[in-house]
PDB file of N, CA and C in Angstrom:
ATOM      1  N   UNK A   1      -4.007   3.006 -17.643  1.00  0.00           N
ATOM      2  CA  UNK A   1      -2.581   2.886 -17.406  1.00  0.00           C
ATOM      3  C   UNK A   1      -2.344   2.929 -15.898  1.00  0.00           C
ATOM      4  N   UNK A   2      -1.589   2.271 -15.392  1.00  0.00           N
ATOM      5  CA  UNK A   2      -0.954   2.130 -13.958  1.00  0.00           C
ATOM      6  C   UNK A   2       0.503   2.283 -13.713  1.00  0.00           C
ATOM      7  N   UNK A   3       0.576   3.216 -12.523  1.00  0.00           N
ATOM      8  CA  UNK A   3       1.999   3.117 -12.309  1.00  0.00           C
ATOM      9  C   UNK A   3       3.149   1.961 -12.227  1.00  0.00           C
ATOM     10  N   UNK A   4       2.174   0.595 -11.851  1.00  0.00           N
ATOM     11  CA  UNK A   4       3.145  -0.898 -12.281  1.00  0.00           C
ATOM     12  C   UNK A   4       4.434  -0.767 -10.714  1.00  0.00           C
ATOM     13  N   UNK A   5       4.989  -0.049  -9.996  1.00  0.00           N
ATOM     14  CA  UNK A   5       5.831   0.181  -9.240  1.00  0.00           C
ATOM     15  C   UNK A   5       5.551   0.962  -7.897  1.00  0.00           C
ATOM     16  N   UNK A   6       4.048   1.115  -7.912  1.00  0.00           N
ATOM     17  CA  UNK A   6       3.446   2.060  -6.876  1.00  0.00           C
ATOM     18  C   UNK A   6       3.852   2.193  -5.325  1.00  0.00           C
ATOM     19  N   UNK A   7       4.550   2.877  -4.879  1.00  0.00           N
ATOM     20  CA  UNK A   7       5.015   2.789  -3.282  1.00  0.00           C
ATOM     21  C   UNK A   7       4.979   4.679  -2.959  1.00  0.00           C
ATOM     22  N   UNK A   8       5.219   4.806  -1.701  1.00  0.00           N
ATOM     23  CA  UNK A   8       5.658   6.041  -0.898  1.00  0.00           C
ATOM     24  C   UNK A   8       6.715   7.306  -1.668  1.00  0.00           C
ATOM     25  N   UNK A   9       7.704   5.756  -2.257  1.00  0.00           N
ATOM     26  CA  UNK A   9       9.067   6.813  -2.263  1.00  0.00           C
ATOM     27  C   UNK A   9       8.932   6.927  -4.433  1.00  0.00           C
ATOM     28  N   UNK A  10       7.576   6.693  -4.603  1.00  0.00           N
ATOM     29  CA  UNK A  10       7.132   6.859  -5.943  1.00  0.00           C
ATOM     30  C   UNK A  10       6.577   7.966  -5.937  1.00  0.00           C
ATOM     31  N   UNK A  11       6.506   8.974  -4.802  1.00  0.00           N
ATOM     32  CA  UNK A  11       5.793  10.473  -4.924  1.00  0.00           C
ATOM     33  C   UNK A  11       6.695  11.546  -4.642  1.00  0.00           C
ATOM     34  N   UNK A  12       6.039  12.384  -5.237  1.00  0.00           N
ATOM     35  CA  UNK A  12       6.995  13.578  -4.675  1.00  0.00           C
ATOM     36  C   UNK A  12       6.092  14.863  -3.889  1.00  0.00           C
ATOM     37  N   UNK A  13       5.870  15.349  -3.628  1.00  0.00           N
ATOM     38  CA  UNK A  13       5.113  16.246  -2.852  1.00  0.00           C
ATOM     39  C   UNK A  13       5.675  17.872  -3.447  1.00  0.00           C
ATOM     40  N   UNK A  14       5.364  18.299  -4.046  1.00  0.00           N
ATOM     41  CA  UNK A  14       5.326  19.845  -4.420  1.00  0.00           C
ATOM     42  C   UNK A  14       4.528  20.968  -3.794  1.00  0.00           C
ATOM     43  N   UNK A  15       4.665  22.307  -4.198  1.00  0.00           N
ATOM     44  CA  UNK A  15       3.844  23.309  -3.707  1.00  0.00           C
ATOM     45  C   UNK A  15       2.123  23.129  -4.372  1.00  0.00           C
ATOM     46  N   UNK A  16       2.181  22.203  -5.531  1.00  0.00           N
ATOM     47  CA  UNK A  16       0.942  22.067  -6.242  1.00  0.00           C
ATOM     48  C   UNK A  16       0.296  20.782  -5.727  1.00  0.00           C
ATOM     49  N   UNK A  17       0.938  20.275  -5.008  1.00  0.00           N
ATOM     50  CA  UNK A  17       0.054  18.815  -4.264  1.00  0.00           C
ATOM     51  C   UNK A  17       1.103  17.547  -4.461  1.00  0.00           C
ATOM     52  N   UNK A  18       0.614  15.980  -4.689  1.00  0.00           N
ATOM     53  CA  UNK A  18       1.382  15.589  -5.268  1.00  0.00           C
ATOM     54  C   UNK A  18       1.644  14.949  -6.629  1.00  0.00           C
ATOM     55  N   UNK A  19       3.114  14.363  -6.708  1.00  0.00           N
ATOM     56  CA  UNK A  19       3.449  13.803  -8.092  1.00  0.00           C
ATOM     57  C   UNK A  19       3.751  12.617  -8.084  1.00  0.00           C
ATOM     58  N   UNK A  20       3.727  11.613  -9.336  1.00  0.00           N
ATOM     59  CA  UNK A  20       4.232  10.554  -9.492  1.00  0.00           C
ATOM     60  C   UNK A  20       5.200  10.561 -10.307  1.00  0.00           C
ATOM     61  N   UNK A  21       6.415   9.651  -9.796  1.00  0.00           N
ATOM     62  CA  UNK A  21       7.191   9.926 -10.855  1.00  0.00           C
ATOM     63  C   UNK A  21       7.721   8.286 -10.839  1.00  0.00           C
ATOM     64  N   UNK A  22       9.004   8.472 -11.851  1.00  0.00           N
ATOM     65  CA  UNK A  22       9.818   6.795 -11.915  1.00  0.00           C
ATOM     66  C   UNK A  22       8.263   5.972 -12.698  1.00  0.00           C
ATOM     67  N   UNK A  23       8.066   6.155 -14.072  1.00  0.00           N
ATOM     68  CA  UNK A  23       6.971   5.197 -14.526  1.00  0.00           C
ATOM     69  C   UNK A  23       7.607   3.995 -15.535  1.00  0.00           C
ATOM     70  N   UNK A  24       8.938   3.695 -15.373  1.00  0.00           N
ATOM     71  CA  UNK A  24       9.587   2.890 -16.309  1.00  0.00           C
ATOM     72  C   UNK A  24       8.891   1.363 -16.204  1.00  0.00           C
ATOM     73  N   UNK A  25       7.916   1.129 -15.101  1.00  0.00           N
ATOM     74  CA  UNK A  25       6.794  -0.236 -15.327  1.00  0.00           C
ATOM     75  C   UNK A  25       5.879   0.085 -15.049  1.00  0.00           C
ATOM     76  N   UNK A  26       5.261   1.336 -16.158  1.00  0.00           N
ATOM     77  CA  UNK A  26       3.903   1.827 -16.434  1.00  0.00           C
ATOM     78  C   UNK A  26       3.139   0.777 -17.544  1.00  0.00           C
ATOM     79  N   UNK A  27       2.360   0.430 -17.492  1.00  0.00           N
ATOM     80  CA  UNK A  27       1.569  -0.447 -18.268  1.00  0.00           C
ATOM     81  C   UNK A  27       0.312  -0.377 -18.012  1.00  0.00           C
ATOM     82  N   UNK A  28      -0.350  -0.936 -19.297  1.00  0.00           N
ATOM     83  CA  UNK A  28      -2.338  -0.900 -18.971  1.00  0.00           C
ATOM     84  C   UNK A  28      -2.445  -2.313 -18.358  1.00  0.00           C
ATOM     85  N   UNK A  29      -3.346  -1.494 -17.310  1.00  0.00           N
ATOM     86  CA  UNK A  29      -3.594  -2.996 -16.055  1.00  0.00           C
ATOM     87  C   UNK A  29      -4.619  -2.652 -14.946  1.00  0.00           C
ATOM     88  N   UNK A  30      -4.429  -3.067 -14.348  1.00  0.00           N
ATOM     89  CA  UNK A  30      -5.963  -3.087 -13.492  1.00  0.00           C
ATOM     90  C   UNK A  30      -5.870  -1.896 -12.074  1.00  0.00           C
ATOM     91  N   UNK A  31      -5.985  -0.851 -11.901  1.00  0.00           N
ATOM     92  CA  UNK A  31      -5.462   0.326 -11.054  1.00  0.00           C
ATOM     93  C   UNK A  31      -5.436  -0.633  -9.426  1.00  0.00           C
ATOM     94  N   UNK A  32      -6.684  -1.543  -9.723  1.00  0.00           N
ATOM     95  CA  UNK A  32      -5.775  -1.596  -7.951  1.00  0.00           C
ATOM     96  C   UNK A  32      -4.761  -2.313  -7.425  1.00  0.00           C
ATOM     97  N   UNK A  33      -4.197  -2.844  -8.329  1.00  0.00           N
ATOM     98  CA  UNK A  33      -3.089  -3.181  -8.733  1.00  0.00           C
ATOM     99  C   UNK A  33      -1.703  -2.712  -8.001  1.00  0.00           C
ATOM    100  N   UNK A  34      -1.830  -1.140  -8.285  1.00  0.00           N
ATOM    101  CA  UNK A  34      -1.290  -0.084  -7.978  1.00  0.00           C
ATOM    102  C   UNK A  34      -1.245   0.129  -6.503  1.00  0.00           C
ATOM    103  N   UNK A  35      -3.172  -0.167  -5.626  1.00  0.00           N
ATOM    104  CA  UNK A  35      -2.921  -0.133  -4.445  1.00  0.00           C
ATOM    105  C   UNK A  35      -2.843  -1.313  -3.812  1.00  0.00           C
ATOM    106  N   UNK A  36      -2.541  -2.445  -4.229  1.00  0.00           N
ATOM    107  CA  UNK A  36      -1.592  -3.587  -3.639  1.00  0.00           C
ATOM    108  C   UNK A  36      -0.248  -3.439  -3.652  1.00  0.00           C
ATOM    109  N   UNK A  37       0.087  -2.598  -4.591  1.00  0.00           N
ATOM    110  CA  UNK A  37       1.434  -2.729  -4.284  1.00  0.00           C
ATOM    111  C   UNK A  37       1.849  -1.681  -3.570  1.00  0.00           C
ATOM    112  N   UNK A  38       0.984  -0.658  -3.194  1.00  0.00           N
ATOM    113  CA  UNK A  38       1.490   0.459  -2.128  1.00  0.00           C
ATOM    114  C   UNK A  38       1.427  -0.332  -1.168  1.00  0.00           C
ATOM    115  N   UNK A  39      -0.104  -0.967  -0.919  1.00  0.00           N
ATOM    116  CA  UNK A  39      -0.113  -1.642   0.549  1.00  0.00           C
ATOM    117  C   UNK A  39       0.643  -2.443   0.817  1.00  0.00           C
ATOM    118  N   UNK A  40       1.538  -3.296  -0.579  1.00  0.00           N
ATOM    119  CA  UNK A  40       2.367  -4.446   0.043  1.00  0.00           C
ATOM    120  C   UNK A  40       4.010  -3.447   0.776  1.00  0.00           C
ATOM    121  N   UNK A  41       4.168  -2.566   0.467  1.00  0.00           N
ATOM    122  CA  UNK A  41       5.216  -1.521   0.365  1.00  0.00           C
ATOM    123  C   UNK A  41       5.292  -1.165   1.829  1.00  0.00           C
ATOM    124  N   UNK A  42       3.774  -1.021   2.548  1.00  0.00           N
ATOM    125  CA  UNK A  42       3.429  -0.306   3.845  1.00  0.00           C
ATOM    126  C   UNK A  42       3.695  -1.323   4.851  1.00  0.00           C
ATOM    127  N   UNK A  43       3.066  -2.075   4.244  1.00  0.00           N
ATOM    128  CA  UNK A  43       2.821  -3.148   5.862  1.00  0.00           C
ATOM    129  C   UNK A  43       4.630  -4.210   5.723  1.00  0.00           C
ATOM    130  N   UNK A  44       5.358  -4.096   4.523  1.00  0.00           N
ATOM    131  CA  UNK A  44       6.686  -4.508   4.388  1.00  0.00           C
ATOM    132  C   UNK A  44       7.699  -3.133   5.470  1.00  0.00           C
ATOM    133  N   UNK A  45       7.443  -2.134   5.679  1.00  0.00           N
ATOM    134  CA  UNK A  45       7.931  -1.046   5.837  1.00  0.00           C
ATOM    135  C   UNK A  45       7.643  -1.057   7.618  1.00  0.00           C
ATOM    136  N   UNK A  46       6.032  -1.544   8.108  1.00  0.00           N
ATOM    137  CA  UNK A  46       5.829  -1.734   9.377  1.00  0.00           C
ATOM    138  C   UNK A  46       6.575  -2.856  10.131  1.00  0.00           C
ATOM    139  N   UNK A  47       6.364  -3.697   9.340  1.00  0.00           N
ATOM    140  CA  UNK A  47       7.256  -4.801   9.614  1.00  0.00           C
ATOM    141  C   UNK A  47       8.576  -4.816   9.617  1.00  0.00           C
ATOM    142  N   UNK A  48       9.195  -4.050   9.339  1.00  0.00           N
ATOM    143  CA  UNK A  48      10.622  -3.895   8.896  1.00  0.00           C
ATOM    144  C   UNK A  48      11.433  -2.634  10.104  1.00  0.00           C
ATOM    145  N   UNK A  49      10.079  -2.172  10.664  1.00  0.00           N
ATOM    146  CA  UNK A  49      10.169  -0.792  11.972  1.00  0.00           C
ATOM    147  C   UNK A  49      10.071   0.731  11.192  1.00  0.00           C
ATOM    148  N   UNK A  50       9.952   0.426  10.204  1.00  0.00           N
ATOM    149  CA  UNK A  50      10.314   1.804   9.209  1.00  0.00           C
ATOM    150  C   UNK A  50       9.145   2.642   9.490  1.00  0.00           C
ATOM    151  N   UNK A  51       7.841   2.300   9.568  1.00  0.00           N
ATOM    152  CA  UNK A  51       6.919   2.619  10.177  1.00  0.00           C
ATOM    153  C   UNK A  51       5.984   2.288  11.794  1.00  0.00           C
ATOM    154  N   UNK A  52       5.683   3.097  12.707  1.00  0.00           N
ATOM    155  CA  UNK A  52       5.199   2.465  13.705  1.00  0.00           C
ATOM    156  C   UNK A  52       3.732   1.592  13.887  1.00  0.00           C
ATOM    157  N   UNK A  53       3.593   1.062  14.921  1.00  0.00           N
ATOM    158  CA  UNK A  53       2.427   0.088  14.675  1.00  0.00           C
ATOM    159  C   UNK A  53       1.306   1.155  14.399  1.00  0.00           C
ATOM    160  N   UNK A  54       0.111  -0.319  13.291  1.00  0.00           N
ATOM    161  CA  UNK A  54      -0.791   0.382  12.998  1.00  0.00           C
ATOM    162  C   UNK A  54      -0.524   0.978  11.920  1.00  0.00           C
ATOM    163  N   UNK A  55       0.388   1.937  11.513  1.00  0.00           N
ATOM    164  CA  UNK A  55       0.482   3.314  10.931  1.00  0.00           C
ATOM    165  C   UNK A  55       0.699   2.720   9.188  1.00  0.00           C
ATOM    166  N   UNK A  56       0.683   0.717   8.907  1.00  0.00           N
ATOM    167  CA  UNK A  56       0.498   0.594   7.422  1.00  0.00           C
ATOM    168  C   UNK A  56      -1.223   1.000   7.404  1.00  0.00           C
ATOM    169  N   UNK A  57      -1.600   0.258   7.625  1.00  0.00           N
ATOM    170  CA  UNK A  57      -2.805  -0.402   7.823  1.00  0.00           C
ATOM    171  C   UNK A  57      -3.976   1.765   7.808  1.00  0.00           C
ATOM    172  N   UNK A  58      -3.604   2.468   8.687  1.00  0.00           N
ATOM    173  CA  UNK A  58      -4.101   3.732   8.565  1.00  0.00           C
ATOM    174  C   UNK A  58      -3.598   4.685   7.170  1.00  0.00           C
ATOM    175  N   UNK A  59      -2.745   4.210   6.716  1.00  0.00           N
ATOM    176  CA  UNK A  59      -2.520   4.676   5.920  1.00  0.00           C
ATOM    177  C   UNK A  59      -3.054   4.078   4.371  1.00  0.00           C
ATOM    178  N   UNK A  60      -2.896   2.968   4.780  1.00  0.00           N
ATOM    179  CA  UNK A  60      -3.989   2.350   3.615  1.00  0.00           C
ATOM    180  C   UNK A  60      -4.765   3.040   3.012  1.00  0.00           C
ATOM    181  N   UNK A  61      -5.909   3.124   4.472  1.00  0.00           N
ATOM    182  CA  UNK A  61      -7.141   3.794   4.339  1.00  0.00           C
ATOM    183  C   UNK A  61      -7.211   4.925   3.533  1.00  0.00           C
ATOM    184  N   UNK A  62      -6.812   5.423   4.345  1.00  0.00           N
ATOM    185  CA  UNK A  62      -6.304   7.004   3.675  1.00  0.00           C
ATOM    186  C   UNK A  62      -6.365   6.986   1.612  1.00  0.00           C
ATOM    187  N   UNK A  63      -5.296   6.383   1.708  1.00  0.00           N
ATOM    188  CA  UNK A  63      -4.905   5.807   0.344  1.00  0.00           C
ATOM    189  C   UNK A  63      -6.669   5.195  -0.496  1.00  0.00           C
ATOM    190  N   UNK A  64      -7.137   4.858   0.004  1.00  0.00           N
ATOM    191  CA  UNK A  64      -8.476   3.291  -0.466  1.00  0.00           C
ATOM    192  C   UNK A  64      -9.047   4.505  -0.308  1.00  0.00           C
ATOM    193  N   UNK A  65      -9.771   5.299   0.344  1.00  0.00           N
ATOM    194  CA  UNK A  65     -11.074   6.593   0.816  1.00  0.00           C
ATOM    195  C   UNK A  65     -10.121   7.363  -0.204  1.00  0.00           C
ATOM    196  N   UNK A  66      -9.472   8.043  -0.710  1.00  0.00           N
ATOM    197  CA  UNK A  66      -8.832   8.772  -1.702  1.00  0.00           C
ATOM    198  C   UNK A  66      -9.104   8.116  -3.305  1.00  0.00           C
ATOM    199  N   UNK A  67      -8.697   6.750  -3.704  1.00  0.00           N
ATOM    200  CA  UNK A  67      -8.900   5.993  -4.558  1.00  0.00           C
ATOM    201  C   UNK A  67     -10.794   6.570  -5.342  1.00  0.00           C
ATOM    202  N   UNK A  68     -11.238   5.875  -3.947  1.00  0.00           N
ATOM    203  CA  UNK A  68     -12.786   5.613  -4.173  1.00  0.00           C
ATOM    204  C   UNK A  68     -13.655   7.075  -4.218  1.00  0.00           C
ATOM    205  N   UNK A  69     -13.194   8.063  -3.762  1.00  0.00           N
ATOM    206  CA  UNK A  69     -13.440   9.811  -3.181  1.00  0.00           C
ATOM    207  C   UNK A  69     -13.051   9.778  -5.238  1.00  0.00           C
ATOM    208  N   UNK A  70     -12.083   9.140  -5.534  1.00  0.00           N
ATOM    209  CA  UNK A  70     -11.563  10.328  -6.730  1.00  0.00           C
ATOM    210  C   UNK A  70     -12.482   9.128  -7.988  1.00  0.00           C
ATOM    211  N   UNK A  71     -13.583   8.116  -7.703  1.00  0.00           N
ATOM    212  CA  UNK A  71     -14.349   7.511  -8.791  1.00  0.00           C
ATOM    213  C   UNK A  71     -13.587   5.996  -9.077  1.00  0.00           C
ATOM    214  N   UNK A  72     -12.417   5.733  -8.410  1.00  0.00           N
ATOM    215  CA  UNK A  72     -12.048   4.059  -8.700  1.00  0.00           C
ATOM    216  C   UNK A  72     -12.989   2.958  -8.006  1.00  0.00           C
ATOM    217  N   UNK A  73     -13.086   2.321  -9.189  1.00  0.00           N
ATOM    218  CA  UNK A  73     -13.941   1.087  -9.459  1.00  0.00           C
ATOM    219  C   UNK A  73     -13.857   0.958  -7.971  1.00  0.00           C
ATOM    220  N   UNK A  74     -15.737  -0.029  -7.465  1.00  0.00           N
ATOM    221  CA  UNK A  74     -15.248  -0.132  -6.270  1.00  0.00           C
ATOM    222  C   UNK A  74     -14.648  -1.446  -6.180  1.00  0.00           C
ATOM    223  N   UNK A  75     -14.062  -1.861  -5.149  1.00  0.00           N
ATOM    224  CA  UNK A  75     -13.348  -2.964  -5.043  1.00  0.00           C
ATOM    225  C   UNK A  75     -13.919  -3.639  -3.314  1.00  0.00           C
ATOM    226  N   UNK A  76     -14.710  -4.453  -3.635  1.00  0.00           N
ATOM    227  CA  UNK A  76     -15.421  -4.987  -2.584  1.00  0.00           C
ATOM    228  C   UNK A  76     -15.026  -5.540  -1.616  1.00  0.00           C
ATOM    229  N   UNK A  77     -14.893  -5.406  -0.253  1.00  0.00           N
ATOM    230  CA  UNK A  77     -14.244  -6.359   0.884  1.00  0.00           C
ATOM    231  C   UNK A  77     -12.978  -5.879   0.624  1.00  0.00           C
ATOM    232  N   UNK A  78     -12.141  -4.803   0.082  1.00  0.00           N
ATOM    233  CA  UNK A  78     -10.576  -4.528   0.285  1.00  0.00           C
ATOM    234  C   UNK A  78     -10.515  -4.309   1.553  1.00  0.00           C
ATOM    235  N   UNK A  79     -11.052  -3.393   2.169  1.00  0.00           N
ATOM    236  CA  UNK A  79     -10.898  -3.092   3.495  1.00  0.00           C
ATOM    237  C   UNK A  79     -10.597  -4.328   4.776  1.00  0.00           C
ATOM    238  N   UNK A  80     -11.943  -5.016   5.061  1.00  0.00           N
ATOM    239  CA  UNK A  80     -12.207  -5.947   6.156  1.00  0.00           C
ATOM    240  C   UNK A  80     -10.573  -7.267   5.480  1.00  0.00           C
ATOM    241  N   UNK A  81     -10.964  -7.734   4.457  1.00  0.00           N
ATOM    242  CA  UNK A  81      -9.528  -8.696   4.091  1.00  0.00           C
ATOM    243  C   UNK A  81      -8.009  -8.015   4.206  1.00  0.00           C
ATOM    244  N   UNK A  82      -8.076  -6.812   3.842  1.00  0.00           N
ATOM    245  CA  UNK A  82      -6.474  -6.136   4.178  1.00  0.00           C
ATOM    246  C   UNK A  82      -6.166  -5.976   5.505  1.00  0.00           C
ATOM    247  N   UNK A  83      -7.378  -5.429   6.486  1.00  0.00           N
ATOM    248  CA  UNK A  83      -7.194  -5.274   7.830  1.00  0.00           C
ATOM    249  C   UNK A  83      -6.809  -6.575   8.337  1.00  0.00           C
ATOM    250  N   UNK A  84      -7.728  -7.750   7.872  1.00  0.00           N
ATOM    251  CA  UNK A  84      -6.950  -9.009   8.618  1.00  0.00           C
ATOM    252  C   UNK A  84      -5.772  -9.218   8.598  1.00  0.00           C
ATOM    253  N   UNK A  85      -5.542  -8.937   7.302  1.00  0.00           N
ATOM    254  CA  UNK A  85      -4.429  -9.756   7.184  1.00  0.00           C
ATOM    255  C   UNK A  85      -3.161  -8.996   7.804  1.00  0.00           C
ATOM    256  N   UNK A  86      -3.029  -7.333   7.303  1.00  0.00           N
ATOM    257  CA  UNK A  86      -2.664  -6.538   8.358  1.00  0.00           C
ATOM    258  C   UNK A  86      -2.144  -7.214   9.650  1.00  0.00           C
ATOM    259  N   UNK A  87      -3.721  -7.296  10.168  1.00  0.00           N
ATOM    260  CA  UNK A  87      -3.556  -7.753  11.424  1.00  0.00           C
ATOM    261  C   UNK A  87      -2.812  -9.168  11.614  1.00  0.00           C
ATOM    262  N   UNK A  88      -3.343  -9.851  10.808  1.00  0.00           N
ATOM    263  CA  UNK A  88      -2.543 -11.320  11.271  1.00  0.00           C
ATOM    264  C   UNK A  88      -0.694 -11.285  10.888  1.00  0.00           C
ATOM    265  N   UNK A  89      -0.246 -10.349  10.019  1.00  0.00           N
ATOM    266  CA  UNK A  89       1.129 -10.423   9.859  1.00  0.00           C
ATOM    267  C   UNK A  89       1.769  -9.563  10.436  1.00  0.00           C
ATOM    268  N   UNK A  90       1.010  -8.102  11.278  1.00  0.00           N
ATOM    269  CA  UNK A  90       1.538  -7.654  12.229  1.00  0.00           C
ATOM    270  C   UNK A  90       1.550  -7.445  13.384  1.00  0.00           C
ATOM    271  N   UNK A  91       0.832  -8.788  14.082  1.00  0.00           N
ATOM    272  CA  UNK A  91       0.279  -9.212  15.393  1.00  0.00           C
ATOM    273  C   UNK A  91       1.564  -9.288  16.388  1.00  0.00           C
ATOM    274  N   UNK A  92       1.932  -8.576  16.984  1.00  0.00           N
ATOM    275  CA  UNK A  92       3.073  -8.392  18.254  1.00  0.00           C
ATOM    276  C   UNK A  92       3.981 -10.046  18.261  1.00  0.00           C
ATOM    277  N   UNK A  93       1.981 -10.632  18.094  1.00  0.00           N
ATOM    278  CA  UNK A  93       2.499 -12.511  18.700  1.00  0.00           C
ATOM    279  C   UNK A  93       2.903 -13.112  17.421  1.00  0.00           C
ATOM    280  N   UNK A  94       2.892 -12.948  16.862  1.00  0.00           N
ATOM    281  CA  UNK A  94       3.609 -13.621  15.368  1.00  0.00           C
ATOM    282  C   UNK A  94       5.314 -12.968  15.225  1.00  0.00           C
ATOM    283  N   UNK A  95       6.084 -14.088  14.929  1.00  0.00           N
ATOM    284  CA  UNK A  95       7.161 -13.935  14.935  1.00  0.00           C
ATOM    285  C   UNK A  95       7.379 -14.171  13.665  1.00  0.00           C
ATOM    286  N   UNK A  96       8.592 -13.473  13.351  1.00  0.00           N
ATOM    287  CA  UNK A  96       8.951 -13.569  11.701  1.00  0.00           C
ATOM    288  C   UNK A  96       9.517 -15.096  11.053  1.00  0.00           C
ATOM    289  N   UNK A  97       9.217 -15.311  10.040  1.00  0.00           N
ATOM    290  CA  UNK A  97       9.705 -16.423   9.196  1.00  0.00           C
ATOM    291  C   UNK A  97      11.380 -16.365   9.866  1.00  0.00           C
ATOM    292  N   UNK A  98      11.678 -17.899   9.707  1.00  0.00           N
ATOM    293  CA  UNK A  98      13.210 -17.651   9.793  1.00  0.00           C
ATOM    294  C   UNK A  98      13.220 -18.172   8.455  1.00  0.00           C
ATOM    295  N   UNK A  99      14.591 -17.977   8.185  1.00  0.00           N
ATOM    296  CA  UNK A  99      14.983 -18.248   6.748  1.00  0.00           C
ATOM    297  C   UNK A  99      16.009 -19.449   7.239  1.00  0.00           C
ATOM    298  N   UNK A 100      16.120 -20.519   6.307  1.00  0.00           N
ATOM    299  CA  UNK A 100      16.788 -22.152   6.699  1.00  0.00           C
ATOM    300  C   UNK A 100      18.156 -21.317   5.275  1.00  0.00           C
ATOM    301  N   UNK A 101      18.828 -21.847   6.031  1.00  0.00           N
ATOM    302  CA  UNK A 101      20.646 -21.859   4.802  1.00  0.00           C
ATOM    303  C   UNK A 101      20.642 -23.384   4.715  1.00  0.00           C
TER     304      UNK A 101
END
């Protein structure tokens, strides 16, 4: 089963560690699943200023070394392909899509 909705503001932090909560698009599915959609959440959030540079992309990690530390399947090349891309959509020199009306 997967949280289906996985982001930041999907945890809660208690005196006992943390929690997940909000599972109303919990479904059986593939867990990393779960950490694409945190990571899409992070690097939307860097991009957006909500977070400072760098700080999706480290946090990832964090997230992926936690995943793999607690026995999830490994998932080969997540790292080196997320960092690119990371990198290529939050490169200083890349300017944002404009949107056409």
């Amino acid at each position: 089963i997967i949280h289906g909705d996985f982001s930041a503001d999907q945890v809660v932090l208690t005196a006992s560690g943390a929690e997940l909560i909000d599972f109303d698009q919990a479904q059986i599915g593939e867990p990393t699943a779960d950490l694409a959609s945190f990571s899409a959440h992070l690097l939307r959030a860097e991009i957006e200023g909500r977070l400072g540079p760098g700080r999706a992309l480290s946090v990832f990690g964090d997230l992926f070394d936690a995943y793999q530390r607690a026995g999830g399947d490994p998932v080969v090349g997540v790292g080196p392909v997320v960092q690119d891309d990371a990198e290529q959509h939050l490169s200083p020199s890349t300017s944002a899509p404009r949107r056409s009306r």
